[in-house]
Protein backbone atom coordinates (compact mmCIF):
# COMPACT_ATOMS: atom_id res chain seq x y z
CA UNK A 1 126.58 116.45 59.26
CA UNK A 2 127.77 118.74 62.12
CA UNK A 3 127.41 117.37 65.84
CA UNK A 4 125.17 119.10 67.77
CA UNK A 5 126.25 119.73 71.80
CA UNK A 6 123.83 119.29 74.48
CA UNK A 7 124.56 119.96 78.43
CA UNK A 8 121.92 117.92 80.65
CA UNK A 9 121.81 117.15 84.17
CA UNK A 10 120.88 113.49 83.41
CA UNK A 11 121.39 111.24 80.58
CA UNK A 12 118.79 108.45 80.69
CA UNK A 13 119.65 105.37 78.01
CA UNK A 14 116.46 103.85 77.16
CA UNK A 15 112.50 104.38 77.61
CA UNK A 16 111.11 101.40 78.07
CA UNK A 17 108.91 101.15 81.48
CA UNK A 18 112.17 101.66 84.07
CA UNK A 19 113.62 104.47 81.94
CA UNK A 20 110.41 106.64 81.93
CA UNK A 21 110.16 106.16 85.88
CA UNK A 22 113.56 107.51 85.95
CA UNK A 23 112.89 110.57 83.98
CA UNK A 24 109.64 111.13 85.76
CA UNK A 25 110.92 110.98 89.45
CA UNK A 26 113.51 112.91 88.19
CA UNK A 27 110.64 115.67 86.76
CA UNK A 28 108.72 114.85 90.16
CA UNK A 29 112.01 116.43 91.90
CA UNK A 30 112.53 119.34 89.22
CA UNK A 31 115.58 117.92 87.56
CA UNK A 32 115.83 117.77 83.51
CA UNK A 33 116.74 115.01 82.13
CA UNK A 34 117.67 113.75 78.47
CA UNK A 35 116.15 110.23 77.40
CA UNK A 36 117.39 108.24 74.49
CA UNK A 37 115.84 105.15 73.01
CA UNK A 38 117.00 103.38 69.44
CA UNK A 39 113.68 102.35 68.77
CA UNK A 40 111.00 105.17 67.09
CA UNK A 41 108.41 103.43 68.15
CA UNK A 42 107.03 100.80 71.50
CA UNK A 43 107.61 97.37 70.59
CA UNK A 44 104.74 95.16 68.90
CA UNK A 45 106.14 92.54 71.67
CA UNK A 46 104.18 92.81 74.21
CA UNK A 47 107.28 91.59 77.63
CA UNK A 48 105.75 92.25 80.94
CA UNK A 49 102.25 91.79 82.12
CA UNK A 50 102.16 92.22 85.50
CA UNK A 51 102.40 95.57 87.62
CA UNK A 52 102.33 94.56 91.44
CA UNK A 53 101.10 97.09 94.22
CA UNK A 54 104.55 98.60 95.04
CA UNK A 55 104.82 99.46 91.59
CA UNK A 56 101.64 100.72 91.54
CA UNK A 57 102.32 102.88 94.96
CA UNK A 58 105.21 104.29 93.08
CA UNK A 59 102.87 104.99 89.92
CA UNK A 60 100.27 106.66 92.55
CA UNK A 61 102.93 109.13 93.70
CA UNK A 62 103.40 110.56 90.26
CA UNK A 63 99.52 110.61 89.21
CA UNK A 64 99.76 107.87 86.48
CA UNK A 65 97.98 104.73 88.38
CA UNK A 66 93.86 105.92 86.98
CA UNK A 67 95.73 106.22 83.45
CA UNK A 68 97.28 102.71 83.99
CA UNK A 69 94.45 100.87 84.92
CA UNK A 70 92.57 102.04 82.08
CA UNK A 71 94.46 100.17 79.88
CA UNK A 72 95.26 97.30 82.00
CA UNK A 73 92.82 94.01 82.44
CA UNK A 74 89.64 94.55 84.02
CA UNK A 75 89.40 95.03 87.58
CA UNK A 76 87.17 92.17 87.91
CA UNK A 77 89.40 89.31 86.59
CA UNK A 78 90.92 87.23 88.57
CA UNK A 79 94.47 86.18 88.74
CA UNK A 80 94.44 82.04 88.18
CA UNK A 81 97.17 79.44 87.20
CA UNK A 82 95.60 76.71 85.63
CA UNK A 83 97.85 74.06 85.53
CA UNK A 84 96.92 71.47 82.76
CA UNK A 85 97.74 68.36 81.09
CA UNK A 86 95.57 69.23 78.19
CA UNK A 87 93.35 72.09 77.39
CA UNK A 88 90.08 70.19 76.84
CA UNK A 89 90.73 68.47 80.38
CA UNK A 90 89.95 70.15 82.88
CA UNK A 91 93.10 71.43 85.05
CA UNK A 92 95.12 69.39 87.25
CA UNK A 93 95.50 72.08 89.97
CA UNK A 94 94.28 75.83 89.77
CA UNK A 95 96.18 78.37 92.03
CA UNK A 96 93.75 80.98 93.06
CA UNK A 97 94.67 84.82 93.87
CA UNK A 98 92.30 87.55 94.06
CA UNK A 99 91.16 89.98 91.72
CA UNK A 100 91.76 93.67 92.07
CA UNK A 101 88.45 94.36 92.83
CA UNK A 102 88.92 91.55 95.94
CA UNK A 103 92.01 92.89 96.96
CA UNK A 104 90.42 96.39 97.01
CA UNK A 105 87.49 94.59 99.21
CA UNK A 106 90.13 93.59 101.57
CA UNK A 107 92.10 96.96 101.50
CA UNK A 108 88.74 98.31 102.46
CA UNK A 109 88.22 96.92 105.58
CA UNK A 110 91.81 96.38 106.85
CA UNK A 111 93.47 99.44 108.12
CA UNK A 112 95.95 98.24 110.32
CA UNK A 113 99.23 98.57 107.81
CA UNK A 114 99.34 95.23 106.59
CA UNK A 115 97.77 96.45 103.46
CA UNK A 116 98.75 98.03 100.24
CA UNK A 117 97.92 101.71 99.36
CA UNK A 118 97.58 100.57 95.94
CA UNK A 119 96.52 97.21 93.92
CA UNK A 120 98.15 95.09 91.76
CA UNK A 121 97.38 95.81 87.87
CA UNK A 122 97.71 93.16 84.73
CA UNK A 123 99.00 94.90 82.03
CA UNK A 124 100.52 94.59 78.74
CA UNK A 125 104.45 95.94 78.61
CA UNK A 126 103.82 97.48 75.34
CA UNK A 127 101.00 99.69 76.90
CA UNK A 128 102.94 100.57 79.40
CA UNK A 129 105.77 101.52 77.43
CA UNK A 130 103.24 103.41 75.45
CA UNK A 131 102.06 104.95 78.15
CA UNK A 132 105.30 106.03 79.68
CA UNK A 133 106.59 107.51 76.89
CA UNK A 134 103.22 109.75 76.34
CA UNK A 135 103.66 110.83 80.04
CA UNK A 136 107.45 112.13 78.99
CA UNK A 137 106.09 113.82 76.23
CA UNK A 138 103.86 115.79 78.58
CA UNK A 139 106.72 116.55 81.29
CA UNK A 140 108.73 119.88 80.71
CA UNK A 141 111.56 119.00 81.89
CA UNK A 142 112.11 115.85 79.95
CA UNK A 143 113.79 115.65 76.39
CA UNK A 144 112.67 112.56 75.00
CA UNK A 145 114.69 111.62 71.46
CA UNK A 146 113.28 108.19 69.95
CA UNK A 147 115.02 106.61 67.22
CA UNK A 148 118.34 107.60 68.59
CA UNK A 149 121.20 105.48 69.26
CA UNK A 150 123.41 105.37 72.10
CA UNK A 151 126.96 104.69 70.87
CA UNK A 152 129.97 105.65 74.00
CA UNK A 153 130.73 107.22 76.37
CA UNK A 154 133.78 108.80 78.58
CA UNK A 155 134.15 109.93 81.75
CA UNK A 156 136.03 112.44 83.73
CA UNK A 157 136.04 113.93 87.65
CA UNK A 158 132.39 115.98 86.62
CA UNK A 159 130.49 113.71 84.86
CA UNK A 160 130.12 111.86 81.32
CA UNK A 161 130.14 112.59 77.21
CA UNK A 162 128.35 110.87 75.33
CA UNK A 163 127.38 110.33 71.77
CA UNK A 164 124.43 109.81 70.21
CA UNK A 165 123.31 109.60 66.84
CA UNK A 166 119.50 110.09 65.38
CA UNK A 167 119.29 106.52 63.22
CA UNK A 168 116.83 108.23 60.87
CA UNK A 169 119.39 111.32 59.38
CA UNK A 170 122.82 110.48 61.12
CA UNK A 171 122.43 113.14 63.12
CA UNK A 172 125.04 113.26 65.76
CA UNK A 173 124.36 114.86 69.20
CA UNK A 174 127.39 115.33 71.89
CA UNK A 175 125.61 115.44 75.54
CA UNK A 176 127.54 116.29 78.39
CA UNK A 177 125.87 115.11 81.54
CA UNK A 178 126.61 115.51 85.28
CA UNK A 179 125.72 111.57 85.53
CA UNK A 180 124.18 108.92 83.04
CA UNK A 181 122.02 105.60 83.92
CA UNK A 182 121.86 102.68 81.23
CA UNK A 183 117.99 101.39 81.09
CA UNK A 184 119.08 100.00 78.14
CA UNK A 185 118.41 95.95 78.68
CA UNK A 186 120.13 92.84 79.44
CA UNK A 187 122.39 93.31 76.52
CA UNK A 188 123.33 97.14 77.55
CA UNK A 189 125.74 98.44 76.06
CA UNK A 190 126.33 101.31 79.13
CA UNK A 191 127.07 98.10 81.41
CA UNK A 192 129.59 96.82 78.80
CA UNK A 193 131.25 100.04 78.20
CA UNK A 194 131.70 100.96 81.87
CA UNK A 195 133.33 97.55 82.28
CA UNK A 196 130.84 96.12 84.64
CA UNK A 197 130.67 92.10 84.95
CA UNK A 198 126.63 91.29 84.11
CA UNK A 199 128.05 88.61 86.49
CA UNK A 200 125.89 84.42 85.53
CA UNK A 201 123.60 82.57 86.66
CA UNK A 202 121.98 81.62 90.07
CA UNK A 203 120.78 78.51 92.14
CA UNK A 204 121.92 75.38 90.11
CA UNK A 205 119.50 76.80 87.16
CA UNK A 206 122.44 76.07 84.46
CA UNK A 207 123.03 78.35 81.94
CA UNK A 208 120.28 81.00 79.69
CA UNK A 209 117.93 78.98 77.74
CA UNK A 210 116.41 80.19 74.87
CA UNK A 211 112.50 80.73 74.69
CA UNK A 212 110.23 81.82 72.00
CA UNK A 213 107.11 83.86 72.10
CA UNK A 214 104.29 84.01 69.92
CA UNK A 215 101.72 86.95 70.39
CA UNK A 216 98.46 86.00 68.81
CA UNK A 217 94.73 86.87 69.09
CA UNK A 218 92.13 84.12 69.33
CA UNK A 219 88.44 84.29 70.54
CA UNK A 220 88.26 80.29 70.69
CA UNK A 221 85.74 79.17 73.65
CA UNK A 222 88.07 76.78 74.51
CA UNK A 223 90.62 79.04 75.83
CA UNK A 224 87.48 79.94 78.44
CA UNK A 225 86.26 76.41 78.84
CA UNK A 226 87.22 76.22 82.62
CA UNK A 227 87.03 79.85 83.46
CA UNK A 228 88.85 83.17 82.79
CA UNK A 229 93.05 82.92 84.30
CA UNK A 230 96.14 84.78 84.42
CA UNK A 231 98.17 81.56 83.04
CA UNK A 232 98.21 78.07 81.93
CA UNK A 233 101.03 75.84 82.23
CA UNK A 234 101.04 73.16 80.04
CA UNK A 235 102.73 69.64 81.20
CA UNK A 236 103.66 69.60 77.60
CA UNK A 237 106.48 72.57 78.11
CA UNK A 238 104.24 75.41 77.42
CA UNK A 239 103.02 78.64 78.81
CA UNK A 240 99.87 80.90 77.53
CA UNK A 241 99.46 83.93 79.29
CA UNK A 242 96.27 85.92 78.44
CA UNK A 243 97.52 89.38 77.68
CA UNK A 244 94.10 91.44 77.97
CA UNK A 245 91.50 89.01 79.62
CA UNK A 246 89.62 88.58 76.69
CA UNK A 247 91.12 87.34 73.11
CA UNK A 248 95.05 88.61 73.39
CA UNK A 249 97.43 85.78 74.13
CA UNK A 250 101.19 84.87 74.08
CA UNK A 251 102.58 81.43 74.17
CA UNK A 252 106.13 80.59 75.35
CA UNK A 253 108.01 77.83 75.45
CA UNK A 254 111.93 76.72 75.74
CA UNK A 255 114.03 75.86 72.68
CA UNK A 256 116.02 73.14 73.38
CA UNK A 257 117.50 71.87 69.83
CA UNK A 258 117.59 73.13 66.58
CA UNK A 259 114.59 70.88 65.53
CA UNK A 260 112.59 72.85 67.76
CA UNK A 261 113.64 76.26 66.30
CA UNK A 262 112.96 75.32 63.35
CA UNK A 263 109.09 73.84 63.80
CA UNK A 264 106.04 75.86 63.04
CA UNK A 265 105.44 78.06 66.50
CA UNK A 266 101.93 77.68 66.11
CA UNK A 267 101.59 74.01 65.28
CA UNK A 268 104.12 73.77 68.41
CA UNK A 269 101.18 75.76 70.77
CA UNK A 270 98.22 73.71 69.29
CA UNK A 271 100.61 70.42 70.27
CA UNK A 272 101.92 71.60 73.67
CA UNK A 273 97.74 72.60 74.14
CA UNK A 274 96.41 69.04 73.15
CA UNK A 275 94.15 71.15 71.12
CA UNK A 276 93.55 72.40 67.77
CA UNK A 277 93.28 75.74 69.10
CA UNK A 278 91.99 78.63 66.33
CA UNK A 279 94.04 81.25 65.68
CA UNK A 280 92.81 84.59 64.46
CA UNK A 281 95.68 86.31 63.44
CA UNK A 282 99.84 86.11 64.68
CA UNK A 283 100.81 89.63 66.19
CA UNK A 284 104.39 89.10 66.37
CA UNK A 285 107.28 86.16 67.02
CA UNK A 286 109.94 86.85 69.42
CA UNK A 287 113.02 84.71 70.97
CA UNK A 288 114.38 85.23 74.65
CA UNK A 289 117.19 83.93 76.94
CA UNK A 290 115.81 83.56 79.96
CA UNK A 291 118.50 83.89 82.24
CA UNK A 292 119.32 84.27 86.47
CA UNK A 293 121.57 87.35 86.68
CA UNK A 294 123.18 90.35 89.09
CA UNK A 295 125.37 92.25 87.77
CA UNK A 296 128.49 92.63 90.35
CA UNK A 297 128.36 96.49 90.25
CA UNK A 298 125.60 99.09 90.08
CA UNK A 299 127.57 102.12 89.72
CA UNK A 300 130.75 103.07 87.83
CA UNK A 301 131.78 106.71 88.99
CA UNK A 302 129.03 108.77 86.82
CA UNK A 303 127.35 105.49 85.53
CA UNK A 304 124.56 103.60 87.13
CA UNK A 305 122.63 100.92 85.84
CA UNK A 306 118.79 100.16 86.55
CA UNK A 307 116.27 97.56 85.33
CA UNK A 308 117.30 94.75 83.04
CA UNK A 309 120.61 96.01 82.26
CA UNK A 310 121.45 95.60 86.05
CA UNK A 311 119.62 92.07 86.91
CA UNK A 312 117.78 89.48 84.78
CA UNK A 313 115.48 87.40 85.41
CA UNK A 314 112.62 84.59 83.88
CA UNK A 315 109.30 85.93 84.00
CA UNK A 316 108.14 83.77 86.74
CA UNK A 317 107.18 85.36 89.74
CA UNK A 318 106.56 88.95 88.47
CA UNK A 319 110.38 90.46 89.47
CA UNK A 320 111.70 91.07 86.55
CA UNK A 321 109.85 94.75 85.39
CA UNK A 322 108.59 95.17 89.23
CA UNK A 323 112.05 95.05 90.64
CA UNK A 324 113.67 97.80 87.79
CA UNK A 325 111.09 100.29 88.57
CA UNK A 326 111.76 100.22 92.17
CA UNK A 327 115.39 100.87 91.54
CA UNK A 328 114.71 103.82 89.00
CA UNK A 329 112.69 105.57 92.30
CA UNK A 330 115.79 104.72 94.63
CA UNK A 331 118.26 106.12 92.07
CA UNK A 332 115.75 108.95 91.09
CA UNK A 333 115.22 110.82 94.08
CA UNK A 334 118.95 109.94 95.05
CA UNK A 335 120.53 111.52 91.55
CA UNK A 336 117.60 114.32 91.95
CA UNK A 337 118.87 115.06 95.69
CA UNK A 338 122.85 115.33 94.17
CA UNK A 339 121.75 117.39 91.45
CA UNK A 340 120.06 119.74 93.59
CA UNK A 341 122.66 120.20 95.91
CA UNK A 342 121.08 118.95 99.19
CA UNK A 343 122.59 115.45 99.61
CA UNK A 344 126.15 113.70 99.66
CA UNK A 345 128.36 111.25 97.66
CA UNK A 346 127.21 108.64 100.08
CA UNK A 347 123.55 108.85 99.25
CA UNK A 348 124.69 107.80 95.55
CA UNK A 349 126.76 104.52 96.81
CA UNK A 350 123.44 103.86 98.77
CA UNK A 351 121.85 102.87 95.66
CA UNK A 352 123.88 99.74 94.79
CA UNK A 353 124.01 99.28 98.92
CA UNK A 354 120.17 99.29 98.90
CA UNK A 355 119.16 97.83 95.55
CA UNK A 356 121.55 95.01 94.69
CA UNK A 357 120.76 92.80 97.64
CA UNK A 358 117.01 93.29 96.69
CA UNK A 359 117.75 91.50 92.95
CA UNK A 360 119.87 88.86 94.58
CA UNK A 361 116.41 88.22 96.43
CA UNK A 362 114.64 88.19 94.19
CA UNK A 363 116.69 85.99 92.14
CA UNK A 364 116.60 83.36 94.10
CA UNK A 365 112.70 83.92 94.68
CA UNK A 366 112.19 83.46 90.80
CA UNK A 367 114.37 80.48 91.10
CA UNK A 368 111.97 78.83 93.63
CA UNK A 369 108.83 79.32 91.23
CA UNK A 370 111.21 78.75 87.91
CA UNK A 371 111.74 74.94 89.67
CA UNK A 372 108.10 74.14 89.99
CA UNK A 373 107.73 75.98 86.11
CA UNK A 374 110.46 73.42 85.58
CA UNK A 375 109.47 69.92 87.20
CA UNK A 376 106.17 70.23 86.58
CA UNK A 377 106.30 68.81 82.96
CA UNK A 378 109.49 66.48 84.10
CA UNK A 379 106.71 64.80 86.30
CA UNK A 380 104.48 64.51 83.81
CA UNK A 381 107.09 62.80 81.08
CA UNK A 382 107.98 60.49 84.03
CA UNK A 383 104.72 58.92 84.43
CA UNK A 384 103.52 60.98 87.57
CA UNK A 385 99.70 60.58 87.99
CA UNK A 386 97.33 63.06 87.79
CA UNK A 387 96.49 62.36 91.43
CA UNK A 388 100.67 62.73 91.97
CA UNK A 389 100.77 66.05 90.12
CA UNK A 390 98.01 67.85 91.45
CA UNK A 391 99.38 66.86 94.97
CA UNK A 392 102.99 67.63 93.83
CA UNK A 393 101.05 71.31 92.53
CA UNK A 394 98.95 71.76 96.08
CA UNK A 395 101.73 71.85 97.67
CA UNK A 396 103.59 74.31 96.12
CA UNK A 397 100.93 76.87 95.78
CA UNK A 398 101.81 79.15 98.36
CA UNK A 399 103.96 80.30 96.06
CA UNK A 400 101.73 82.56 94.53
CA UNK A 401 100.81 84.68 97.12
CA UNK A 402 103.81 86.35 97.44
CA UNK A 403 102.19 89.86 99.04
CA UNK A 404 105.54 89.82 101.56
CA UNK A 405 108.10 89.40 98.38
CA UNK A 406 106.97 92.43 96.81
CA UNK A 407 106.08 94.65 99.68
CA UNK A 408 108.76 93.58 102.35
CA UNK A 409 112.33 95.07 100.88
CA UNK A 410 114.27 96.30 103.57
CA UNK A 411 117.33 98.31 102.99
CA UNK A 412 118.93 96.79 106.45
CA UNK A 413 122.67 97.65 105.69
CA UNK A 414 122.00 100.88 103.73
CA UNK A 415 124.08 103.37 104.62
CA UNK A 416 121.75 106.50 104.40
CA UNK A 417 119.48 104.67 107.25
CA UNK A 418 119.85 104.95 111.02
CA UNK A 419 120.00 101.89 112.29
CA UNK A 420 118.48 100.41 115.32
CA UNK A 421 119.71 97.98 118.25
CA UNK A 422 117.08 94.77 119.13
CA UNK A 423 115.64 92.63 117.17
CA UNK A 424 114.33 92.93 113.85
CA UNK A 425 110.41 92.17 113.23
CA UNK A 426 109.76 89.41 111.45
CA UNK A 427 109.03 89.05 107.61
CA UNK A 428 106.78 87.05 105.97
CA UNK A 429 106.25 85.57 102.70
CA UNK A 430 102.32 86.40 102.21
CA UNK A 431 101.66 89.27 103.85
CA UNK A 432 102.99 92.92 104.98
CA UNK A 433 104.35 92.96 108.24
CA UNK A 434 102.90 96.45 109.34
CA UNK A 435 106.46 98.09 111.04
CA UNK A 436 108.39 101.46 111.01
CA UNK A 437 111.74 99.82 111.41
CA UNK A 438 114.35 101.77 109.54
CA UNK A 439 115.19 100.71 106.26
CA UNK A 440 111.64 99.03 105.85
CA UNK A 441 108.38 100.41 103.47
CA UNK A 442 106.41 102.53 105.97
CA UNK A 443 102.98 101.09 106.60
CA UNK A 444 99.76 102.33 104.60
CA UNK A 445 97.21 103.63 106.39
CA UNK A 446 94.09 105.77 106.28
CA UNK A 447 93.88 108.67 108.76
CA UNK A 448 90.30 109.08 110.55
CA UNK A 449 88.75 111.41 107.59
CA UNK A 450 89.85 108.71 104.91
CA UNK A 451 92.83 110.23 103.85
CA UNK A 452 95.60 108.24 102.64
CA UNK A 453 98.98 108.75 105.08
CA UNK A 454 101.03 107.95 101.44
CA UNK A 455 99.14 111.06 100.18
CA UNK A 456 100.64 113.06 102.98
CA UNK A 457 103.98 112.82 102.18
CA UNK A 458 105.97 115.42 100.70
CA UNK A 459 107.99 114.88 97.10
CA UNK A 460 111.75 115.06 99.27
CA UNK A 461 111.78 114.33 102.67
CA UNK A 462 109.21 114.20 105.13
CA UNK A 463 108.65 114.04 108.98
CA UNK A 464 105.29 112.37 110.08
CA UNK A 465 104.67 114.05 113.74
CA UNK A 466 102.51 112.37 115.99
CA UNK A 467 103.86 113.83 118.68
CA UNK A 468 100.67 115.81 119.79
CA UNK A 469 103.54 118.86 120.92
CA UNK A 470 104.67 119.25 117.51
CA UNK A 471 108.33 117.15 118.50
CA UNK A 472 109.53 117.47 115.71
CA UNK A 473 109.91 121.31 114.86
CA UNK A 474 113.52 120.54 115.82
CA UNK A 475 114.36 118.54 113.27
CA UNK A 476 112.64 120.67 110.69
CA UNK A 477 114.39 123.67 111.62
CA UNK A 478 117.60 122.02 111.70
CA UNK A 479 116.67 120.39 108.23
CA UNK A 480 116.16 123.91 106.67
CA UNK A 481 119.34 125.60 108.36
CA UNK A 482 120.98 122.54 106.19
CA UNK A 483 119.21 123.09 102.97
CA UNK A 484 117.74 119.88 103.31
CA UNK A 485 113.92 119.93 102.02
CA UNK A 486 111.65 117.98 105.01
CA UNK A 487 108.03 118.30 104.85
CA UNK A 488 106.76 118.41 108.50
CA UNK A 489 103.01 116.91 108.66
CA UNK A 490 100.87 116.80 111.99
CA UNK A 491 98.93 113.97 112.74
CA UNK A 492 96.79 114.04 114.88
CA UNK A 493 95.32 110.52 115.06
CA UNK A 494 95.74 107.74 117.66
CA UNK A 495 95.33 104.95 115.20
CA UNK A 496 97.94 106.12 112.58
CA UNK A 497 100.17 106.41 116.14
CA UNK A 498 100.02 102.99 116.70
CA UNK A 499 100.58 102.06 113.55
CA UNK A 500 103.97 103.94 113.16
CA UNK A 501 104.70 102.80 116.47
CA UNK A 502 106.98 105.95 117.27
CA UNK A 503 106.05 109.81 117.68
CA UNK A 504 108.67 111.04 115.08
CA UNK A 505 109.77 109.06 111.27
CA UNK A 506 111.18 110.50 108.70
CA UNK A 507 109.97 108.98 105.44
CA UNK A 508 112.13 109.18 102.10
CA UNK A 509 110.50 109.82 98.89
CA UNK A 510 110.77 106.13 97.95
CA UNK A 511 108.32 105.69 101.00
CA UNK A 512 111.20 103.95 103.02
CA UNK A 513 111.35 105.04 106.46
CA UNK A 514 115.09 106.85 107.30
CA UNK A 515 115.02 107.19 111.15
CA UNK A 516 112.13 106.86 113.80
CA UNK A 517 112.19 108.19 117.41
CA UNK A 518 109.98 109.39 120.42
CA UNK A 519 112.38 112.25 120.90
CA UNK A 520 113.62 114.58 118.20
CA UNK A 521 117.28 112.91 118.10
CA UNK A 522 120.09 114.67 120.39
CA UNK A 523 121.95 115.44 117.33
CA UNK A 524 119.59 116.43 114.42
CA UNK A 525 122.22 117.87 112.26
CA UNK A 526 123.96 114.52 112.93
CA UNK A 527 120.70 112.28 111.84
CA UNK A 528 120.18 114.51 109.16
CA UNK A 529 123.39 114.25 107.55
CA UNK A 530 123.16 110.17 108.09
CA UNK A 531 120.04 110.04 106.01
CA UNK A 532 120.98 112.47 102.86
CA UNK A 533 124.95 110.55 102.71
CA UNK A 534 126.82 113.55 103.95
């Protein structure tokens, strides 16, 4: 069968969740892109559950969060760990977060920046996959090819060739791409043929442990019997997650020996449970490592990585999904910006620069909630008490509310952002510290009419004036005399003022804040060739 030759700007390996943002903030900034993905289909597995609000900011920006939420849980549930030692006991220790309808509440009356713009959303990874790759279909600009294969790549001074091959007919397609990103997974096969160390584990946690999953529906009561949660962990060595609020549910738990691979997964839940739970009907079996993991590089000339192949992590915590989609809008606008002729080498190093330190964080942040996952049923084999282990549990359950984890990356030693003398404001674990500091996400907040600032913001570059003399004109004109696209918008409103705490900040399209000032700077052509890596 002849080859078929393809020239693309981008050529995206894998559409699961992080390899759909690509393509769409790569749409979002009018750059075509090709996407390949082996499978035909979205997986029956259902991976990820959990969507927090930065993800869902990011999902706002590109008009997909109403579509999201309509197949996510119900607004109204709320977002529990039940720890338990058995399932008709009632739980040792219940950690208790908010619904989204509460959060909402909160967002409601709180407009001082320390609140999201947007949510957080349970939802199954399937759907979302689903969903993502039904938004590519939609998108002009995006070639989506399921059931095709990825096989190698080379590389030269102007980009990458690659082959591909459709699994269905053997048909072979040749793409020649100015740059290519592997969303392909932990075991990506872009990371291994660019040569890039996936790099081992983190924090003492020893090496990947094997897990299995077992997706099942069940509408037995006493899955209900001490209210609705987000998860149960069993002191057994067991975790049920309920997938949809109502009667879809996966149970995981570690595979130590071969004795254990080989048992019946669901007489293993019913055990772990200390019930004799009713199962409707198994959806699907799956085994995982579960592994701690940075790779040591991001980028290889032409080749980035994003998502899973670039970091791994346990589920625990919610980083795993949440952190790859917030480096396919770093790299998206930044490979969208080179493509389009308006940005610098530099701005493509930032990525790693910006992005890597954020999954080392959140590494050792999973680690944290992995140990308590971990001793948690050590306790319990030991002896502790109930009275021990809910004590052991209390303490620990700050853990949870992790607002300041999710919402407080700052790209401090990025090289695209102008950097400040004094001393940086301080960050905190539970909550969003409301500041413009360079690097940092720039505050949400509702102008006097209602309007959200986020909504404001142009799709490149963007100066927020609230200046009251219109400051910033400077800037802007320099900006265009560049070829740089900033989107000047007026503000006239004293509150959003304070909250930004300077007249002038230029905001990037990943809602990070580039450079702030009272002034427009004494060398815009200077600042603007800082923040686009020229």
């Amino acid at each position: 069968m002849p080859t078929t030759q393809l020239a693309i700007p981008i050529l995206v390996v894998g559409a699961g969740p992080v390899g759909a943002m690509l393509a769409a903030e790569l749409a979002h900034h009018g750059v075509p892109s090709l996407v390949v993905d082996r499978s035909a289909t979205t997986s029956r597995h259902p991976k990820m559950d959990f969507l927090n609000g930065r993800s869902m900011e990011h999902y706002r920006r590109l008009g997909l969060v109403e579509e999201i939420r309509a197949h996510g849980v119900p607004s109204d549930q709320l977002f529990n760990f039940h720890w338990t030692e058995r399932l008709d006991q009632p739980p040792v220790s219940v950690w208790e977060y908010p619904s989204v309808d509460q959060v909402r509440q909160r967002m409601a009356q709180v407009n001082d920046g320390t609140m999201p713009c947007e949510a957080y959303q349970r939802v199954i990874g399937s759907r979302l996959e689903e969903l993502g790759r039904r938004h590519l279909h939609r998108l002009d600009l995006v070639d989506l090819r399921e059931g095709w294969t990825f096989e190698r790549f080379t590389q030269d001074d102007d980009g990458v060739s690659a082959a591909v091959v459709e699994t269905a007919t053997g048909q072979r397609l040749q793409v020649r791409a100015r740059y290519l990103v592997g969303c392909d997974g932990a075991n990506s096969a872009v990371r291994r043929i660019a040569g890039i160390d996936p790099a081992g584990t983190g924090s003492g946690m020893g090496p990947a442990l094997e897990h299995r999953d077992v997706f099942f529906r069940s509408a037995d009561p006493a899955l209900h019997r001490y209210g609705r949660f987000f998860l149960t962990i069993a002191s057994r060595g067991l975790t049920l997650v309920s997938r949809d609020g109502e009667q879809l549910w996966t149970g995981t738990f570690p595979l130590f020996d071969d004795e254990q691979r080989d048992a019946d997964p669901v007489a293993v839940i019913r055990e772990r449970l200390g019930i004799d739970l009713t199962i409707d009907e198994v959806l699907a079996v799956a085994h995982w490592k579960g592994q701690l993991a940075v790779a040591q590089a991001y980028r290889c000339g032409s080749v980035f990585l994003a998502g899973d192949s670039a970091h791994q992590f346990f589920p625990t915590g919610g980083h795993g999904a949440n952190t790859g989609l917030g480096d396919a809008v770093d790299l998206g606008w930044k490979l969208a910006a080179a493509v389009n002729d308006w940005a610098g080498d530099r701005l493509l190093d930032s990525y790693q620069a910006e992005r890597r330190p954020v999954a080392l964080f959140n590494r050792e942040m999973c680690a944290n909630l992995l140990d308590v996952w971990r001793r948690y049923p050590v306790l319990a084999a030991c002896g502790a008490s109930r009275g021990q282990l809910a004590g052991f549990l209390d303490h620990e359950r700050y853990q949870i509310d992790n607002t300041g984890i999710h919402f407080g990356d700052r790209y401090r030693d990025s090289p695209v952002v102008q950097r400040e003398q004094g001393v940086e404001p301080a960050w905190d674990w539970q909550r969003i510290v409301a500041t413009t500091w360079p690097g940092g996400r720039l505050p949400s907040v509702r102008l006097a009419d209602g309007t959200e600032l986020y909504d404001l913001l142009g799709p490149a570059l963007t100066l927020l004036d609230t200046s009251g003399s219109r400051a910033g004109a400077v800037l802007v004109d320099e900006a265009a005399g560049l070829g740089v696209p900033l989107a000047h918008v007026v503000i006239d409103d004293p509150h959003v003022r304070q909250v930004l705490q300077r007249d002038l900040v230029v905001v990037r399209p990943d809602q990070h804040v580039a450079w702030r000032g009272d002034q427009p700077p004494a060398d815009p052509a200077m600042v603007l060739g800082l923040v686009v890596g020229n």
